[in-house]
N, C-alpha and C. Protein backbone atom coordinates (compact mmCIF):
# COMPACT_ATOMS: atom_id res chain seq x y z
N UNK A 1 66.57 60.23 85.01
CA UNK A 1 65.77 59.04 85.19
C UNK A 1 64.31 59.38 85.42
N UNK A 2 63.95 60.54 85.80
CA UNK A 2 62.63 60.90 85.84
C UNK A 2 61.85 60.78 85.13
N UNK A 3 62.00 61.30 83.53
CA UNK A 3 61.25 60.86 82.66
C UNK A 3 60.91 59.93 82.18
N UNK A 4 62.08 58.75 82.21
CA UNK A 4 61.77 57.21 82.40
C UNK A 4 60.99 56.43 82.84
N UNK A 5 60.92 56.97 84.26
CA UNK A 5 60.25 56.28 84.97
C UNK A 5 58.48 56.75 84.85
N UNK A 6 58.51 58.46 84.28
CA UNK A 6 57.09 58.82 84.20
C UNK A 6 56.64 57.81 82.81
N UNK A 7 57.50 58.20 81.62
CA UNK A 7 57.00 57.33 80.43
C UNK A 7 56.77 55.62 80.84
N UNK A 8 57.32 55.56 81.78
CA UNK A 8 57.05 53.80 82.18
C UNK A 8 55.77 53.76 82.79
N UNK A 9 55.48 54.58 83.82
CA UNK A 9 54.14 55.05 84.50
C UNK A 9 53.44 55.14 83.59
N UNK A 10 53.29 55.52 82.55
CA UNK A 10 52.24 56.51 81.38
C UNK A 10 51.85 55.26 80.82
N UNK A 11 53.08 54.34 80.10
CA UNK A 11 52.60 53.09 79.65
C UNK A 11 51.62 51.94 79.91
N UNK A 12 52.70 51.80 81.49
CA UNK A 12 51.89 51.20 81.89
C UNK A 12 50.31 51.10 82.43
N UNK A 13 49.88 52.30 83.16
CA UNK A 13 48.53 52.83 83.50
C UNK A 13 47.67 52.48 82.24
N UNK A 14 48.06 52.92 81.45
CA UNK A 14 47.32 52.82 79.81
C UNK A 14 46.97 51.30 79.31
N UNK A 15 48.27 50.67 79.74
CA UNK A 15 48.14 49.67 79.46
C UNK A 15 46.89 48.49 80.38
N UNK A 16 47.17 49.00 81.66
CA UNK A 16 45.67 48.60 82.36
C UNK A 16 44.51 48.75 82.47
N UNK A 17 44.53 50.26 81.71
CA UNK A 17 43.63 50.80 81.62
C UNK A 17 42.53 50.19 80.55
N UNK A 18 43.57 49.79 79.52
CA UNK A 18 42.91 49.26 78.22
C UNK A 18 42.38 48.24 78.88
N UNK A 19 43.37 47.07 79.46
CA UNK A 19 43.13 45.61 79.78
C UNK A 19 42.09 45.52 81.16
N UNK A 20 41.54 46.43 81.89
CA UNK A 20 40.35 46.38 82.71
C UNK A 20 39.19 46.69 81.53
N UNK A 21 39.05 47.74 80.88
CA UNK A 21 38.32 47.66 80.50
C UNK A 21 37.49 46.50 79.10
N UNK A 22 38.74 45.92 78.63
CA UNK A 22 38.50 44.37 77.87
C UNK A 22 37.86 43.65 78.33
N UNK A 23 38.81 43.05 80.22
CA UNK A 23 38.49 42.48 81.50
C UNK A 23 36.72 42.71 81.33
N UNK A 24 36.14 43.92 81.54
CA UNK A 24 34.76 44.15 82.20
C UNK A 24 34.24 43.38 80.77
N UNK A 25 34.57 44.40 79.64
CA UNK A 25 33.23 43.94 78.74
C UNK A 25 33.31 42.29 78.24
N UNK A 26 34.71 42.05 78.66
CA UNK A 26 34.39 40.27 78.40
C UNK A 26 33.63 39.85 79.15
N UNK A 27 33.48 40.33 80.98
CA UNK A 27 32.64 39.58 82.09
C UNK A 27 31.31 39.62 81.55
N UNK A 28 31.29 40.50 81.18
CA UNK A 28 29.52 41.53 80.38
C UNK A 28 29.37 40.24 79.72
N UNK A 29 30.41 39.95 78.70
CA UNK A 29 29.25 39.14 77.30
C UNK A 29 29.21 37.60 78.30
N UNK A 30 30.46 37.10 78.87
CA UNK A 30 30.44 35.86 79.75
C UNK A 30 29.12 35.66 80.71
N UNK A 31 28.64 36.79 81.21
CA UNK A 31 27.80 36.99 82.03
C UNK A 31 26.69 36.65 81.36
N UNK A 32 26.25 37.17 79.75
CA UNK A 32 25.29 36.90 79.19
C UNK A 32 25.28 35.88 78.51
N UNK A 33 26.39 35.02 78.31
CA UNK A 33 26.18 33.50 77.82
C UNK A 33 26.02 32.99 78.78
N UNK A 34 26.22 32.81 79.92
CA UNK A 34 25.74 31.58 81.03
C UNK A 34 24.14 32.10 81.16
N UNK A 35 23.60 32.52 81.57
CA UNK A 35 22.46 33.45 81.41
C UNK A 35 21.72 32.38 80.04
N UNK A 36 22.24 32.23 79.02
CA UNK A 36 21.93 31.70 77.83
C UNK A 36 21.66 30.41 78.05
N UNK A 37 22.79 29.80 78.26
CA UNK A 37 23.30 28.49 78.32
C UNK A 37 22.38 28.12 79.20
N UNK A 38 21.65 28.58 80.51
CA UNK A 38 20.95 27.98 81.97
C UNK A 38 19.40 28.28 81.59
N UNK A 39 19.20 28.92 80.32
CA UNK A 39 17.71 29.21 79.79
C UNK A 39 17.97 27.94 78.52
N UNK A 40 19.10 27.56 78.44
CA UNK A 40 18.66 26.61 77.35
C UNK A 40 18.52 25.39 78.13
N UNK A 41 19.28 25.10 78.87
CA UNK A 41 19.31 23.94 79.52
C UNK A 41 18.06 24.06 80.43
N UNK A 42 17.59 24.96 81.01
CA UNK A 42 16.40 24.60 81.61
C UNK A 42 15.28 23.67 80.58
N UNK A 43 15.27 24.63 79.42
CA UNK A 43 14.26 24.34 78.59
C UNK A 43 14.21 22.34 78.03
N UNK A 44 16.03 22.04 77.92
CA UNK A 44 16.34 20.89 77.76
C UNK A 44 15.86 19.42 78.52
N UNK A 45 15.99 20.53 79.90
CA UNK A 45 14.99 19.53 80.90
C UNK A 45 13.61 19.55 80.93
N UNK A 46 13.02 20.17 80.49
CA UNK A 46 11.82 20.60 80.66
C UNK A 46 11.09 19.80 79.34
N UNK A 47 11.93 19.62 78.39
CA UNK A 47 11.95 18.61 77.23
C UNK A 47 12.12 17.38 77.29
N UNK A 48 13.15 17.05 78.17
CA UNK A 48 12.94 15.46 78.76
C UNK A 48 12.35 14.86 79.88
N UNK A 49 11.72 15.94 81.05
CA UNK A 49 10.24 15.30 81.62
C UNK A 49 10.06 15.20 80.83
N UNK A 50 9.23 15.94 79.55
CA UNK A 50 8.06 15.49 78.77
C UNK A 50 8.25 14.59 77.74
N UNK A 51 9.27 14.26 77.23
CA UNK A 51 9.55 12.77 76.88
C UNK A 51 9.69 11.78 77.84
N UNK A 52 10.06 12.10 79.17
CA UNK A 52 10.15 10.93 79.67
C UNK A 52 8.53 10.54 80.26
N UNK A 53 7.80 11.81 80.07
CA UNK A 53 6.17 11.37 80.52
C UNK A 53 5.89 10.91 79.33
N UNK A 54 5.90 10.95 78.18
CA UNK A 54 5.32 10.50 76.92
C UNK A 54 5.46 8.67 76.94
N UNK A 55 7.30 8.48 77.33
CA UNK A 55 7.63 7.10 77.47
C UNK A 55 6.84 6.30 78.38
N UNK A 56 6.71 7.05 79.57
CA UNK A 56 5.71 6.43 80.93
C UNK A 56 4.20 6.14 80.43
N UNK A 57 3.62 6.86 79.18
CA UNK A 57 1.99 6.88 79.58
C UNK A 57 2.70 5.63 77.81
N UNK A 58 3.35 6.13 77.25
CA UNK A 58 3.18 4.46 76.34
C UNK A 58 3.32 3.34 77.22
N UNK A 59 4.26 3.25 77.89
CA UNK A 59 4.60 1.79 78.69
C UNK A 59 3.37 1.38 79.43
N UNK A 60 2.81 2.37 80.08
CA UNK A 60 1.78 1.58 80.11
C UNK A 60 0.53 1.86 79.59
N UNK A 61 0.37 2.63 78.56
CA UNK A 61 -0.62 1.71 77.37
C UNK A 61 -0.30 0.81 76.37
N UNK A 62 0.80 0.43 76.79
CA UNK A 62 1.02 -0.61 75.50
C UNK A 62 -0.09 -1.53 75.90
N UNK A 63 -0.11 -2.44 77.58
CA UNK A 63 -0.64 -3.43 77.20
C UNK A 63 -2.07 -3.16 77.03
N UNK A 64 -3.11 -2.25 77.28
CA UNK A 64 -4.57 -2.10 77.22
C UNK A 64 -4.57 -1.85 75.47
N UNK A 65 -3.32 -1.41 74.87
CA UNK A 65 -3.57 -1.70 73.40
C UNK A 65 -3.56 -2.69 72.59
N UNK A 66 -2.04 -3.03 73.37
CA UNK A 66 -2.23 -4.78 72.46
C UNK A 66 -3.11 -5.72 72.94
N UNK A 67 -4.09 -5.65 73.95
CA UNK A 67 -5.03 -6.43 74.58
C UNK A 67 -6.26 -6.07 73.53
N UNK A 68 -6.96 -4.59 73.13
CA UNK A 68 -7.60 -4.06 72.27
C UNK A 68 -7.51 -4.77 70.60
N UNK A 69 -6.05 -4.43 70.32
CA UNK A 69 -5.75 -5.46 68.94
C UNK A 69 -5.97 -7.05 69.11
N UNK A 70 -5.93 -7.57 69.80
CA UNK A 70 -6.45 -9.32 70.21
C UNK A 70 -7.71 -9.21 70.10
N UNK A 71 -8.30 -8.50 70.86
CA UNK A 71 -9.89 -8.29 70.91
C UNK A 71 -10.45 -8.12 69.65
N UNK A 72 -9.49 -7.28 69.18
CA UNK A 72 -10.21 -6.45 67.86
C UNK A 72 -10.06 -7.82 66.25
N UNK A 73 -8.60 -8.62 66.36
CA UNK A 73 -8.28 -9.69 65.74
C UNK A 73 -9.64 -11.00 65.84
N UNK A 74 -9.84 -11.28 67.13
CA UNK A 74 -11.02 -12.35 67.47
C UNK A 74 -12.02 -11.93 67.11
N UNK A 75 -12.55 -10.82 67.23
CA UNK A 75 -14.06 -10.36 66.39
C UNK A 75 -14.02 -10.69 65.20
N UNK A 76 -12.85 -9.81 64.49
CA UNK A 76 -13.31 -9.52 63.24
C UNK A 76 -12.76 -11.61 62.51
N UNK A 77 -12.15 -12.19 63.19
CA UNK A 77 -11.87 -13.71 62.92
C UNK A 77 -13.41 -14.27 62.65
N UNK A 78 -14.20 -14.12 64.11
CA UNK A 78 -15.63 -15.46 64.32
C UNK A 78 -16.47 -14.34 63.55
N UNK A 79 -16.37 -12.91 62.97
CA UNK A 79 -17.35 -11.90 62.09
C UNK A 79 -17.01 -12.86 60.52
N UNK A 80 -15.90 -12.48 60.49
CA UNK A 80 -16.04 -12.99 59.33
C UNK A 80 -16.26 -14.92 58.83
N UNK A 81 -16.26 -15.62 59.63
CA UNK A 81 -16.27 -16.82 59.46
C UNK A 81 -17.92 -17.23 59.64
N UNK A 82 -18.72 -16.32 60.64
CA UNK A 82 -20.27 -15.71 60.21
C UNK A 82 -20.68 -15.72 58.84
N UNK A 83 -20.31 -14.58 57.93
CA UNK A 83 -20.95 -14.44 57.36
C UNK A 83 -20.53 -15.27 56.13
N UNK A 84 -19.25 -16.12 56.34
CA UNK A 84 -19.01 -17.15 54.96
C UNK A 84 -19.96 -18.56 55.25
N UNK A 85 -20.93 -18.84 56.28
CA UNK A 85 -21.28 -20.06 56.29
C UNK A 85 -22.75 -19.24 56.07
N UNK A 86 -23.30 -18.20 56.15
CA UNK A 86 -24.50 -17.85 55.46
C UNK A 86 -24.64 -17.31 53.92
């Protein structure tokens, strides 16, 4: 039974041996996709402040613009109704 039990020993060791070292280099690449994933997603946020500041400075220039286009509509209305009665 001795040899049995060494060839069972032999197997098995080997067999952990392989499967720690799989174990590590999977943690390795896992390690370097989150790493990935938390540089993309930072960047993701960092993309929607700045859309969500883009949304904030339209909302409120909409109205000093569409107030500008009224302004700009009434001029050019009593400009041109000027120069058709001369």
């Amino acid at each position: 039974m001795e040899n049995a039990e060494q060839l069972l020993v032999i197997i098995l060791s080997s067999t952990l041996t392989v499967f720690l070292i799989v174990s590590i280099i999977a943690v390795v690449y896992i390690i370097k996709l989150v790493k990935i994933v938390q540089r993309i997603s930072a960047k993701a946020e960092a993309l929607t402040d700045k859309a969500e500041a883009v949304g904030e400075f339209m909302q409120h220039a909409a109205g000093p613009i569409l107030m500008g286009k009224v302004v700009a509509g009434i001029s050019d209305h009593f400009f041109s109704r000027k120069s058709k009665r001369k």
